[in-house]
C-alpha atoms as a PDB file:
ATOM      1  CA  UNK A   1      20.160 -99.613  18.120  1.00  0.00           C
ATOM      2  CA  UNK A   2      20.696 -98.184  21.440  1.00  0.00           C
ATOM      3  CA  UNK A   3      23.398-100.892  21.717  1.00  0.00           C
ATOM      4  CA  UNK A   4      25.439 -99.144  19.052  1.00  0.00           C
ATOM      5  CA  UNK A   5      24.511 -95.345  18.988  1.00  0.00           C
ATOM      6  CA  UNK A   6      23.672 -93.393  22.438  1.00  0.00           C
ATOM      7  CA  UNK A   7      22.463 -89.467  22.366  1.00  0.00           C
ATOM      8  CA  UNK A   8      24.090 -87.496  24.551  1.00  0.00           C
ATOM      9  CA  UNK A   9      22.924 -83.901  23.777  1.00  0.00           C
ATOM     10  CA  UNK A  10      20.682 -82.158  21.506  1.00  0.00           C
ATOM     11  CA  UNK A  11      20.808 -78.837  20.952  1.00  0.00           C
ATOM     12  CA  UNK A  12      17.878 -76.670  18.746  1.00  0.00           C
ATOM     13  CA  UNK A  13      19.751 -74.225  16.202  1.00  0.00           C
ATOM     14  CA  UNK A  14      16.854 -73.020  14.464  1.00  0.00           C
ATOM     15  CA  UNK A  15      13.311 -73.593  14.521  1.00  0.00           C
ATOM     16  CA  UNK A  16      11.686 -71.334  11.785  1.00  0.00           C
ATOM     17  CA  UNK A  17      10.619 -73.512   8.152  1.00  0.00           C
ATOM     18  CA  UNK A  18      11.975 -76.853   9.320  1.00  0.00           C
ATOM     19  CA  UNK A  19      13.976 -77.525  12.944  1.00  0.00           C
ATOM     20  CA  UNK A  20      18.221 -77.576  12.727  1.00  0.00           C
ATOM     21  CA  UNK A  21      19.647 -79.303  15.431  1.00  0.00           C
ATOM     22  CA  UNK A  22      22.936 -80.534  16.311  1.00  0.00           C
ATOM     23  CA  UNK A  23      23.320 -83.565  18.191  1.00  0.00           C
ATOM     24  CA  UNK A  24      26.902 -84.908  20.083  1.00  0.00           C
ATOM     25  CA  UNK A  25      26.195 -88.661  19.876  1.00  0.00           C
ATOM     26  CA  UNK A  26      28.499 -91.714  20.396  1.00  0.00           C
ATOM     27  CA  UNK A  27      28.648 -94.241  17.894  1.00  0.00           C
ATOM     28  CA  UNK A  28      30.004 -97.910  18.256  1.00  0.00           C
ATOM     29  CA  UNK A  29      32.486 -98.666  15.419  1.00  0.00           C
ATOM     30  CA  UNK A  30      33.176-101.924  13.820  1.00  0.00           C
ATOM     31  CA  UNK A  31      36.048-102.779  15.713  1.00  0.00           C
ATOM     32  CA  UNK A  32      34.070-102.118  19.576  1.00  0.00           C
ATOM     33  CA  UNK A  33      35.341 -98.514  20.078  1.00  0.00           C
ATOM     34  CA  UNK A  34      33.429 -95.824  20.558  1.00  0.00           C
ATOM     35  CA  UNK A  35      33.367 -92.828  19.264  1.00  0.00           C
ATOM     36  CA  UNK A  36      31.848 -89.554  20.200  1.00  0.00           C
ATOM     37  CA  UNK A  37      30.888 -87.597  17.150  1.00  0.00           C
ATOM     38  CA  UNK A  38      28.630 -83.951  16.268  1.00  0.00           C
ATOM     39  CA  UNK A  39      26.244 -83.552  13.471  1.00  0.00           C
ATOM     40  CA  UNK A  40      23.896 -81.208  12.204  1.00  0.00           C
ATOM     41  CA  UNK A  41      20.440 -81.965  11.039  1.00  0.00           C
ATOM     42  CA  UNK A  42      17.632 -80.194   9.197  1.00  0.00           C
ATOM     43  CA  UNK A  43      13.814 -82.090   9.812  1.00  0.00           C
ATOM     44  CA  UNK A  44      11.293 -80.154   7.473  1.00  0.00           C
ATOM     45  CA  UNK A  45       8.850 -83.392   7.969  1.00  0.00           C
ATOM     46  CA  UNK A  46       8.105 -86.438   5.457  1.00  0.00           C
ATOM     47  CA  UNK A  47       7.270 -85.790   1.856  1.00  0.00           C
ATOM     48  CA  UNK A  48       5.558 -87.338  -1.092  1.00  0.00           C
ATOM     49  CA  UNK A  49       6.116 -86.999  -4.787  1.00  0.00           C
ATOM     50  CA  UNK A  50       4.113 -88.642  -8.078  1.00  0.00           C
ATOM     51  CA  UNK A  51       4.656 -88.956 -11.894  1.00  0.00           C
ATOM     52  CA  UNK A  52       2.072 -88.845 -13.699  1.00  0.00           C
ATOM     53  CA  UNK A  53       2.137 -91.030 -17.059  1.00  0.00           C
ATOM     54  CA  UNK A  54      -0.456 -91.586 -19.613  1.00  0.00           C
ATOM     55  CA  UNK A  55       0.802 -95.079 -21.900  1.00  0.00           C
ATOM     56  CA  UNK A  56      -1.117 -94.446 -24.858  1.00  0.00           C
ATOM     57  CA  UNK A  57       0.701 -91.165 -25.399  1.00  0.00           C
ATOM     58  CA  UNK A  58       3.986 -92.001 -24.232  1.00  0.00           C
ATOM     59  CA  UNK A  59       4.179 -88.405 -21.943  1.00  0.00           C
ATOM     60  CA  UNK A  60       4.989 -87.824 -18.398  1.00  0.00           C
ATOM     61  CA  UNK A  61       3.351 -84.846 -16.551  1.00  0.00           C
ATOM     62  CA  UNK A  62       5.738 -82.370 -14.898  1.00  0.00           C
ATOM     63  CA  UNK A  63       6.615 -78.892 -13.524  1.00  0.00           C
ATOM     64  CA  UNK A  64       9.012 -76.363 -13.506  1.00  0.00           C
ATOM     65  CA  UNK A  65       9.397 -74.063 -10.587  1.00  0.00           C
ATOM     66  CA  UNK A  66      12.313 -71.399  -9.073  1.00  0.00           C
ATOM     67  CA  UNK A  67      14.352 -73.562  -6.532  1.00  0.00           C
ATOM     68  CA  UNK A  68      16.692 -71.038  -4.448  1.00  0.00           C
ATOM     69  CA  UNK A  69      19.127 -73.672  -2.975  1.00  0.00           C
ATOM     70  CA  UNK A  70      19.853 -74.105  -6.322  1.00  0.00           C
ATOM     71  CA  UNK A  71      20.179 -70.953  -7.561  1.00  0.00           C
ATOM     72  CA  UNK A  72      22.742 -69.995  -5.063  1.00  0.00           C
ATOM     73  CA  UNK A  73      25.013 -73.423  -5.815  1.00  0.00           C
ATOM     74  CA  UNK A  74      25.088 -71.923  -9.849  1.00  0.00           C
ATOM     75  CA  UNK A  75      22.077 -73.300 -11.282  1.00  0.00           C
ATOM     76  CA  UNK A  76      19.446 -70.762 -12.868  1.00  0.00           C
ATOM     77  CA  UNK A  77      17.279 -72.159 -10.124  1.00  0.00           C
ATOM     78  CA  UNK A  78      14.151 -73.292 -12.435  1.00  0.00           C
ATOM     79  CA  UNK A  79      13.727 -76.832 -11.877  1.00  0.00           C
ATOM     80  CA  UNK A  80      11.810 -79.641 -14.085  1.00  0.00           C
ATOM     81  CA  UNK A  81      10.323 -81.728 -11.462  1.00  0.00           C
ATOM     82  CA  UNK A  82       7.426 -84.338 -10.426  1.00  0.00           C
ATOM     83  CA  UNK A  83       4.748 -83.453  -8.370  1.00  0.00           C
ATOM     84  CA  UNK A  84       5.359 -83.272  -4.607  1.00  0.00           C
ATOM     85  CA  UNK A  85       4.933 -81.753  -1.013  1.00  0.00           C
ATOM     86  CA  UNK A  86       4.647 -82.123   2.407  1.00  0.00           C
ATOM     87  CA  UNK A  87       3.032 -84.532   4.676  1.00  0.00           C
ATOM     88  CA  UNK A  88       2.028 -82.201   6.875  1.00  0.00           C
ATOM     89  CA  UNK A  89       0.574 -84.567   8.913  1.00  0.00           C
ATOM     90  CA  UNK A  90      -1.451 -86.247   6.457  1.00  0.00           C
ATOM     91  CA  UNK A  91      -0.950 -89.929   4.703  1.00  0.00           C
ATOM     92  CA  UNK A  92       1.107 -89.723   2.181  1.00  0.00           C
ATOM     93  CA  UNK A  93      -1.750 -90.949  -0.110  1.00  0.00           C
ATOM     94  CA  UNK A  94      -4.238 -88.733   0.904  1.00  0.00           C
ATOM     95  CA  UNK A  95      -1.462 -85.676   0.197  1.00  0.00           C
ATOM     96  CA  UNK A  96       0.231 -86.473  -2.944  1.00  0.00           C
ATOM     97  CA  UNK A  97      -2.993 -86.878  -4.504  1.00  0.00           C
ATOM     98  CA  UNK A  98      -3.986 -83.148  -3.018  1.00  0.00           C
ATOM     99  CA  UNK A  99      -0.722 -81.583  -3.962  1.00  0.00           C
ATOM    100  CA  UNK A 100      -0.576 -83.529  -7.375  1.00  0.00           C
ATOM    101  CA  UNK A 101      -4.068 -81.752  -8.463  1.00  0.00           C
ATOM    102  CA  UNK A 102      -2.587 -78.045  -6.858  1.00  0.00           C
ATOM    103  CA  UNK A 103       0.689 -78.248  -9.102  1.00  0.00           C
ATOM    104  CA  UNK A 104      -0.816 -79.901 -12.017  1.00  0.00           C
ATOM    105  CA  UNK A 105      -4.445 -79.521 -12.051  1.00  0.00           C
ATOM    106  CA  UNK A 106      -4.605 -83.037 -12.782  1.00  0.00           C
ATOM    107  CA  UNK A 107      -7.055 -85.207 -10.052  1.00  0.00           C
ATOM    108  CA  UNK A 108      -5.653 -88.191  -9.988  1.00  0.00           C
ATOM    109  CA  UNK A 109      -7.602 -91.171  -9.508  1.00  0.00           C
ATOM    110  CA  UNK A 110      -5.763 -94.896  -8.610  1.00  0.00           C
ATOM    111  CA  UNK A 111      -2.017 -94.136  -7.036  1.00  0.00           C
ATOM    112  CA  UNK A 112       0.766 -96.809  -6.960  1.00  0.00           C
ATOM    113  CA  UNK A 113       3.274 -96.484  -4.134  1.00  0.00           C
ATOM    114  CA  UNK A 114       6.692 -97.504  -5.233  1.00  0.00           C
ATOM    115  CA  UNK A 115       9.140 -97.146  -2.142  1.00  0.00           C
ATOM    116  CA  UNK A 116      10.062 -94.748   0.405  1.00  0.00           C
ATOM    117  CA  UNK A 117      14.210 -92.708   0.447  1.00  0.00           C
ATOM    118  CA  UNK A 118      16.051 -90.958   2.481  1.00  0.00           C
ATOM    119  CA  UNK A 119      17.255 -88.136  -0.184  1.00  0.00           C
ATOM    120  CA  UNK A 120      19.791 -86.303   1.207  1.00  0.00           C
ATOM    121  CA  UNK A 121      20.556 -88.873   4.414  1.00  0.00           C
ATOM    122  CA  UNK A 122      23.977 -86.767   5.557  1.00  0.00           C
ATOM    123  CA  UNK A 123      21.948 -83.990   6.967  1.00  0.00           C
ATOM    124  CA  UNK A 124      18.503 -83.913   6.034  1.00  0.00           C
ATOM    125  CA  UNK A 125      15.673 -86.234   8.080  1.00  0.00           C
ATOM    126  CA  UNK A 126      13.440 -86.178   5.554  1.00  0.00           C
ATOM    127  CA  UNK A 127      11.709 -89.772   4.446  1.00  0.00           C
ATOM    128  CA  UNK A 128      10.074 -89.380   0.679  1.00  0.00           C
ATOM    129  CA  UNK A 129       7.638 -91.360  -0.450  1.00  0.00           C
ATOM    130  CA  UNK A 130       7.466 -92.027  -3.748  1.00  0.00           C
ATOM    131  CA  UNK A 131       4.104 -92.553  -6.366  1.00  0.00           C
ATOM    132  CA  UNK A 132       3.046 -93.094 -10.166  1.00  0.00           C
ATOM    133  CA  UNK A 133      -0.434 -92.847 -11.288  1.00  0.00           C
ATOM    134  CA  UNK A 134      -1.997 -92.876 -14.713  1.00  0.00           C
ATOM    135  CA  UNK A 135      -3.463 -89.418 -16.129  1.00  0.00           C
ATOM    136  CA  UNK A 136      -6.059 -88.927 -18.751  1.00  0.00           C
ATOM    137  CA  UNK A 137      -6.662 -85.632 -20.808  1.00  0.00           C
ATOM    138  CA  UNK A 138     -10.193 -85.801 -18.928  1.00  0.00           C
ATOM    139  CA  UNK A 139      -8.556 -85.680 -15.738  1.00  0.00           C
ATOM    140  CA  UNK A 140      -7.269 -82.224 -15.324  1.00  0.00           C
ATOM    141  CA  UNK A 141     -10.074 -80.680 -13.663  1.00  0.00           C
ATOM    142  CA  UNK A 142      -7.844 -77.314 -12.590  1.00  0.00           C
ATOM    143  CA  UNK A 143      -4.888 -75.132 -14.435  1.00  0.00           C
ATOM    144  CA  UNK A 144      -2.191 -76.450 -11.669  1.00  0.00           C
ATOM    145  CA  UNK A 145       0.402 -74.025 -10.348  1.00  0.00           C
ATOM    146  CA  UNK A 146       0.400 -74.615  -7.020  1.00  0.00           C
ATOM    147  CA  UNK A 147      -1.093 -72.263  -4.380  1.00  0.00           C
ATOM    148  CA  UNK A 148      -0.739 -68.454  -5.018  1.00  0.00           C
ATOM    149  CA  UNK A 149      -0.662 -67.948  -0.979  1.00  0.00           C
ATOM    150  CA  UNK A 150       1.900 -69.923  -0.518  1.00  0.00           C
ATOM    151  CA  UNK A 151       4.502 -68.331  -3.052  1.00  0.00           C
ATOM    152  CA  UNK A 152       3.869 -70.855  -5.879  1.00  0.00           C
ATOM    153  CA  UNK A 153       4.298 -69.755  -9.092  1.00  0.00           C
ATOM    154  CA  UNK A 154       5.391 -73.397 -11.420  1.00  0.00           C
ATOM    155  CA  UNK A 155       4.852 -74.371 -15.355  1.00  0.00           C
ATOM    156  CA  UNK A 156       3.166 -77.426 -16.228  1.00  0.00           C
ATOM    157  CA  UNK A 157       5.013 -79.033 -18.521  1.00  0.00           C
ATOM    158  CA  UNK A 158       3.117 -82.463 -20.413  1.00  0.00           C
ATOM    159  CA  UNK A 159       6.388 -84.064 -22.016  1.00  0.00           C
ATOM    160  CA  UNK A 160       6.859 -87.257 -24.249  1.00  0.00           C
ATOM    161  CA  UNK A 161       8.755 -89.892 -21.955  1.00  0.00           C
ATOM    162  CA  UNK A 162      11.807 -89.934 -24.235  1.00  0.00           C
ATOM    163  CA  UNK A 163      12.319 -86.518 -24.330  1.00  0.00           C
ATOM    164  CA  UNK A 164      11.656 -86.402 -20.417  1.00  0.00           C
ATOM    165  CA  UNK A 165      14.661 -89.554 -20.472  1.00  0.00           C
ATOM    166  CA  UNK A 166      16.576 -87.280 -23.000  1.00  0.00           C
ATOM    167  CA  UNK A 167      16.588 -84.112 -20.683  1.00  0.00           C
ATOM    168  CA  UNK A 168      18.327 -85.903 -17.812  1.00  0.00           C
ATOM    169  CA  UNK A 169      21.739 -84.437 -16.220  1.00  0.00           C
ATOM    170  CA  UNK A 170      20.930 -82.038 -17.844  1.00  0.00           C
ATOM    171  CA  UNK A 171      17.164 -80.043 -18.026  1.00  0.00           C
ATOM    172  CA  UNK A 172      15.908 -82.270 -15.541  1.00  0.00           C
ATOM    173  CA  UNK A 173      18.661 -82.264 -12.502  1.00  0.00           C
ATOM    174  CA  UNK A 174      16.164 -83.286  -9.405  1.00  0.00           C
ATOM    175  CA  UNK A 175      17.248 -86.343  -7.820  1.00  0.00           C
ATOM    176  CA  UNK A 176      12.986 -87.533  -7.475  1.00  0.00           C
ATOM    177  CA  UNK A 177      12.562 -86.769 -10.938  1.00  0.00           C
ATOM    178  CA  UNK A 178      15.064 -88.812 -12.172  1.00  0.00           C
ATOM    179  CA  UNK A 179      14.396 -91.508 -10.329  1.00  0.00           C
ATOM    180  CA  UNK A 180      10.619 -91.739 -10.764  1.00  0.00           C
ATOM    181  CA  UNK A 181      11.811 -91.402 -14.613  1.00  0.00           C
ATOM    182  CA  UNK A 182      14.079 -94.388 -14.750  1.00  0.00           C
ATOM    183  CA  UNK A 183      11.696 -96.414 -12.935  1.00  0.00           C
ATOM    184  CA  UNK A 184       9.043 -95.341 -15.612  1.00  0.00           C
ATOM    185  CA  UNK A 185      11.752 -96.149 -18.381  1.00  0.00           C
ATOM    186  CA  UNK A 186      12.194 -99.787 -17.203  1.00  0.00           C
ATOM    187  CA  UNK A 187       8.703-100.984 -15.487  1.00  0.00           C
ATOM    188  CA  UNK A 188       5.922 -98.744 -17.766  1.00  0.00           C
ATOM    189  CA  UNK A 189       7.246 -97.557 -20.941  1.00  0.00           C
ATOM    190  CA  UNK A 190       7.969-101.185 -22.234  1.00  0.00           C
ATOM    191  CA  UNK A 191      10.331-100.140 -25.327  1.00  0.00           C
ATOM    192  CA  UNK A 192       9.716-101.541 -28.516  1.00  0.00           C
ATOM    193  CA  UNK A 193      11.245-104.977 -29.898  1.00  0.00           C
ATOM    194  CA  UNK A 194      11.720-106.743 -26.683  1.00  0.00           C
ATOM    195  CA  UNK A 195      14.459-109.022 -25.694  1.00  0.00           C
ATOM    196  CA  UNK A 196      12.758-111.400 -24.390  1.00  0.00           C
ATOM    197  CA  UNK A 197      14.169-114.963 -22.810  1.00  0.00           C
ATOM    198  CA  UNK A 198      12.251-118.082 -22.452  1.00  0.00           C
ATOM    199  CA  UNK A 199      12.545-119.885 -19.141  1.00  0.00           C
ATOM    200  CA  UNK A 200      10.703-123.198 -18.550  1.00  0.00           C
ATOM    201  CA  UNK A 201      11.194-126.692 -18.049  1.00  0.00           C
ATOM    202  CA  UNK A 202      14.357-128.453 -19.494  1.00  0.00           C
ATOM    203  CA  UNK A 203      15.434-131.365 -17.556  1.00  0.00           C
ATOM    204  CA  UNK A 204      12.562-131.141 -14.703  1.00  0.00           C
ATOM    205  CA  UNK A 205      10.353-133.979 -14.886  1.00  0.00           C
ATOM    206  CA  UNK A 206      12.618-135.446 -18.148  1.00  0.00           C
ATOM    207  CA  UNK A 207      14.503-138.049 -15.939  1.00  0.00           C
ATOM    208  CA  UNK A 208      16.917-137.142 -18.789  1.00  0.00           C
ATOM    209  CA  UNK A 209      15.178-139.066 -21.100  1.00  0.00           C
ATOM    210  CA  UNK A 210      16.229-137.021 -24.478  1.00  0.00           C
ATOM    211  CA  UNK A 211      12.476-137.602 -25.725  1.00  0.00           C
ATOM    212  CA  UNK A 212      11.174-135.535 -22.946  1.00  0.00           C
ATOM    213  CA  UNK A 213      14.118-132.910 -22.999  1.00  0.00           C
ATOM    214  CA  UNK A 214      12.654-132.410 -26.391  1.00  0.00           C
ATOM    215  CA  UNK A 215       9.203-131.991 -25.497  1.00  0.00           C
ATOM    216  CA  UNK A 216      10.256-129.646 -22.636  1.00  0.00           C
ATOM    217  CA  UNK A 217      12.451-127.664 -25.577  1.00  0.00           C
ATOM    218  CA  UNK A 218       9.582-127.926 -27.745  1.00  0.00           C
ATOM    219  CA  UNK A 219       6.992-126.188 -25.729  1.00  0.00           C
ATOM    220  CA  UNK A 220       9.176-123.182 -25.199  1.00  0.00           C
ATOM    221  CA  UNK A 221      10.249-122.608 -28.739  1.00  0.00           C
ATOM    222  CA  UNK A 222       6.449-122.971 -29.345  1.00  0.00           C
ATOM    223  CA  UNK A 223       6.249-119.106 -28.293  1.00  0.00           C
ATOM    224  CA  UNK A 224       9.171-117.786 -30.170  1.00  0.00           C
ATOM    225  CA  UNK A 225       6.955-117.524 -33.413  1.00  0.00           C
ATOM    226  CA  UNK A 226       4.424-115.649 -31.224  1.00  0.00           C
ATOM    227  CA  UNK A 227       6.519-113.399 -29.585  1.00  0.00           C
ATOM    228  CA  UNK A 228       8.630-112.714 -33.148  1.00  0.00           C
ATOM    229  CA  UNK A 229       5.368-111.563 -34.800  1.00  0.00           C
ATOM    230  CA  UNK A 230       4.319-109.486 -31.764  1.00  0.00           C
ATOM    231  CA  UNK A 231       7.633-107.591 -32.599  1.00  0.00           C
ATOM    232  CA  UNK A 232      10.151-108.690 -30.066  1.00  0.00           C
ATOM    233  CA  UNK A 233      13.541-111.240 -29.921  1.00  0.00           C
ATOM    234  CA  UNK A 234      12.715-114.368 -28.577  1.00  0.00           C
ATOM    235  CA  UNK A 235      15.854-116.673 -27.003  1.00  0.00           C
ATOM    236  CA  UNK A 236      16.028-119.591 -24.997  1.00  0.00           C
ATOM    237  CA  UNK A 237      18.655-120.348 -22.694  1.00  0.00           C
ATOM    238  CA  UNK A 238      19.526-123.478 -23.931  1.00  0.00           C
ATOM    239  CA  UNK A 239      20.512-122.636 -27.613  1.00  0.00           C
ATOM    240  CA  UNK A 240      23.509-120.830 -26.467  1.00  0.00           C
ATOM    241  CA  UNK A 241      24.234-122.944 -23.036  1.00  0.00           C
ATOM    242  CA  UNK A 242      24.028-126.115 -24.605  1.00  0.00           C
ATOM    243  CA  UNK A 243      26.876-125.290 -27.406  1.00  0.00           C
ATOM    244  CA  UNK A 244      28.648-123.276 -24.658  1.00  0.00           C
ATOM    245  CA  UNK A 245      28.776-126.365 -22.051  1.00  0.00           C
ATOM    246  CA  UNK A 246      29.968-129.081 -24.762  1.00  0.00           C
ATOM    247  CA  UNK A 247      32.423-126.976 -26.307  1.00  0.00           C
ATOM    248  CA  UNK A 248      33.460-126.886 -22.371  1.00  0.00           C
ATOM    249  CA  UNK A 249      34.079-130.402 -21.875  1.00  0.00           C
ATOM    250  CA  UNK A 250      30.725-131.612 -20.533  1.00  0.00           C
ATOM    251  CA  UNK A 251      29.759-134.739 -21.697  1.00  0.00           C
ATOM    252  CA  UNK A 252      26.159-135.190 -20.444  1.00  0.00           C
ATOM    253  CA  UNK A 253      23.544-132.703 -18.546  1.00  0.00           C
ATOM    254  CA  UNK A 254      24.119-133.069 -15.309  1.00  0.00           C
ATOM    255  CA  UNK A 255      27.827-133.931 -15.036  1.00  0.00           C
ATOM    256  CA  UNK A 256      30.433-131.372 -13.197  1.00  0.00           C
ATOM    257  CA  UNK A 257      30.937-129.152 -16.389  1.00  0.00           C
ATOM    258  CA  UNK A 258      27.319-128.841 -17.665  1.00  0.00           C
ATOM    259  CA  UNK A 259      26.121-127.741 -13.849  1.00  0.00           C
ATOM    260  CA  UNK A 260      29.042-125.111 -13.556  1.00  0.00           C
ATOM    261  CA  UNK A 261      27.526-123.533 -17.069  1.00  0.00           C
ATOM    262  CA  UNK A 262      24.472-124.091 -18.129  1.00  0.00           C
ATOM    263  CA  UNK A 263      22.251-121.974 -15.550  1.00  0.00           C
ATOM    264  CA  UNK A 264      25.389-119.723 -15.108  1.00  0.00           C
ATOM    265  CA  UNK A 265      25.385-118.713 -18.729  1.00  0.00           C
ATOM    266  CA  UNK A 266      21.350-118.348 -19.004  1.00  0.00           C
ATOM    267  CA  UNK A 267      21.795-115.884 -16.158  1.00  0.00           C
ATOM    268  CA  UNK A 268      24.455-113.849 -18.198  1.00  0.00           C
ATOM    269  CA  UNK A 269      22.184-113.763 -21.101  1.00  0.00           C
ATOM    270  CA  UNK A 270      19.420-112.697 -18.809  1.00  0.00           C
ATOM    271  CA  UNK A 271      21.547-109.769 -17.867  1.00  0.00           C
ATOM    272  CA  UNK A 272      21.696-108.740 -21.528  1.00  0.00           C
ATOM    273  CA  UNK A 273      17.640-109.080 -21.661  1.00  0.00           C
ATOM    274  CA  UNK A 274      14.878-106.936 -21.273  1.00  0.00           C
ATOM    275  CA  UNK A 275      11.995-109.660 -19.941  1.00  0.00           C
ATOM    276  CA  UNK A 276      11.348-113.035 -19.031  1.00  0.00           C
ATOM    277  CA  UNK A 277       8.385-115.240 -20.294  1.00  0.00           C
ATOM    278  CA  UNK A 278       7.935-117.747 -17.890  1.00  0.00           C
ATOM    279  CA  UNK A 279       6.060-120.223 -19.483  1.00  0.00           C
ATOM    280  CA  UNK A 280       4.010-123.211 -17.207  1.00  0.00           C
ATOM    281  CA  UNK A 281       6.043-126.384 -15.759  1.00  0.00           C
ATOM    282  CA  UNK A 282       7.902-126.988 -12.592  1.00  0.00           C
ATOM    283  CA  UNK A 283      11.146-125.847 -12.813  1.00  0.00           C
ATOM    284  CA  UNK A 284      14.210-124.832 -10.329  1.00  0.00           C
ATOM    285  CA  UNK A 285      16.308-123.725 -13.206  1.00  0.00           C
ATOM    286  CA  UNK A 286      13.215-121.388 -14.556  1.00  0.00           C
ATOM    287  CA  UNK A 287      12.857-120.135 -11.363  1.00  0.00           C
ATOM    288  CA  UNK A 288      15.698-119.201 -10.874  1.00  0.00           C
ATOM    289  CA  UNK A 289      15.564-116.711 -14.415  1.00  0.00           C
ATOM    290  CA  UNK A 290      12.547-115.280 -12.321  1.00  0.00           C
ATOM    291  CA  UNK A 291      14.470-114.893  -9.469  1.00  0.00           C
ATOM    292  CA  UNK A 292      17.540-113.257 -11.571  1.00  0.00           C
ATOM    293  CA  UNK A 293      15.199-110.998 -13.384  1.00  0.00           C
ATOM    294  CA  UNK A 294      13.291-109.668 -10.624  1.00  0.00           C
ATOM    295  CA  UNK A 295      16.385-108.704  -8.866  1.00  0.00           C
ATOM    296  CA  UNK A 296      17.743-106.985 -11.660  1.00  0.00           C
ATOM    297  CA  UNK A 297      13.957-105.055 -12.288  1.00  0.00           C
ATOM    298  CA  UNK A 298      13.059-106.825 -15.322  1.00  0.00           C
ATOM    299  CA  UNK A 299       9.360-107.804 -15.806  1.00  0.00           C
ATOM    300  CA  UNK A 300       8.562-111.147 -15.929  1.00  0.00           C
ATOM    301  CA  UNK A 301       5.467-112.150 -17.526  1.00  0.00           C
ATOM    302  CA  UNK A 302       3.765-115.537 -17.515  1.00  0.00           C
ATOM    303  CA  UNK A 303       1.339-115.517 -20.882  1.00  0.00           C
ATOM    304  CA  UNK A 304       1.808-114.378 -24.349  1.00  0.00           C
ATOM    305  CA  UNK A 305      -1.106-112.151 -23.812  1.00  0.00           C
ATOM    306  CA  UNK A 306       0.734-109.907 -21.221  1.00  0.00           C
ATOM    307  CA  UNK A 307       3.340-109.050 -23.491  1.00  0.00           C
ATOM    308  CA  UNK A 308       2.554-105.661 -25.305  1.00  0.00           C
ATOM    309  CA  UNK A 309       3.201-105.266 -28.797  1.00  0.00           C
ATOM    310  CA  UNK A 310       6.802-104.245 -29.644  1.00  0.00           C
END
């Protein structure tokens, strides 16, 4: 990056809780010009943070503790938030599991990393690593509420995940929170009564003979049944796309018309979806539903037996 950003000075403000520094650098604009620019920044090291969820129960574990910087920008300053701390040095495994057992009392056993953020990029270094990890009643092995020595006072709070959903923007106002929260809404809590598309083969290995189309058609509608007694909405691509592309003009798969719609409008419907079933056969146009979903953060599951109840 040297080639687009070059230091010049860097001078220490404070050095007390975290380091403020402010730092004259020039930066290279799009256009080739450079441009010499002044920023402060506040490094208080890498953290960590963790919800805790237990399925069976639906609830989230979380705390509540006094927050100054929010207090002084009009907030009450009591915070509903997930677990988190500090590196200090330490991997961020080895320390969210040791701060999620000091704020919660819970001791955690298998954790899940997620992905890493910058939270506050415009002036704050800090990198946060973020965690989920399953709880049982069995595993609180402590009362929680952080370390008395270090000026922690917080509430555990053991919430049902809709409430916890509910409360956001508005009891729950932490930026980790309610991102750990969303992610829990869409990749753990499955919600009831699924939307759930179909994707298989159609024309692969049909050379377009209509006998095989059916077959190919045949052994995807062979899990709607399934999946409609499990609890969930079944669709397949093709009952909509098919109407959709003749009442379009095409007069055969494959021709001009058909190609501009048919995969087009199964990825449209996939938008409206909550999962794909993927079910066995080679398949660009499947693939390419597992590609869609994925990127959008739906799950995609590739058996019946994967699919939880609705």
């Amino acid at each position: 990056m040297q080639d687009q950003v070059t230091i010049r000075n860097v001078q220490v403000l404070s050095d007390d809780w975290g380091m403020l520094k402010k730092t004259t650098f020039a930066l290279r604009r799009g256009d080739g010009a450079w441009v010499e620019q002044t920023r402060e920044t506040y490094d208080r090291g890498n953290g960590a943070t963790l919800l805790l969820y237990n399925l069976a129960r639906r609830t989230v574990v979380l705390t509540r503790q006094f927050r100054l910087p929010a207090y002084v920008n009009g907030h009450d300053g009591f915070l509903v938030e997930a677990a988190a701390g500090l590196l200090d040095g330490a991997r961020p495994e080895e320390r969210i599991r040791a701060e999620v057992e000091e704020e919660t009392g819970y001791r955690v056993k298998g954790v899940r990393r997620l992905w890493d953020a910058f939270m506050s990029p415009g002036s704050v270094t800090e990198r946060l690593h973020f965690f989920v990890a399953e709880y049982e009643a069995r595993d609180r092995v402590g009362a929680g509420g952080g370390l008395a020595e270090e000026g922690e006072d917080l509430e555990v709070l053991e919430l049902d995940i809709d409430v916890a959903l509910a409360m956001i923007g508005s009891g729950i106002v932490d930026g980790k929170t309610i991102m750990l929260l969303q992610y829990a809404r869409q990749h753990l809590f499955v919600p009831p009564g699924l939307m759930i598309l179909i994707a298989g083969p159609y024309r692969s290995g049909s050379g377009d003979d209509p006998a095989r189309i059916a077959r190919n058609v045949a052994a995807m509608e062979a899990c709607v049944e399934p999946l409609h007694r499990a609890g969930h909405l079944p669709l397949l691509g093709e009952w909509l796309a098919l109407p959709t592309a003749r009442l379009a003009g095409s007069l055969r798969a494959g021709d001009a018309v058909f190609d501009a719609v048919f995969h087009p409008h199964a990825q449209r419907l996939l938008a409206r979806c909550d999962a794909v079933l993927r079910i066995p056969g080679v398949s660009s146009g499947a693939e390419l539903m597992v590609e869609t979903a994925r990127r959008l953060g739906k799950p995609v599951y590739y058996t019946l037996a994967d699919i939880p109840p609705g």
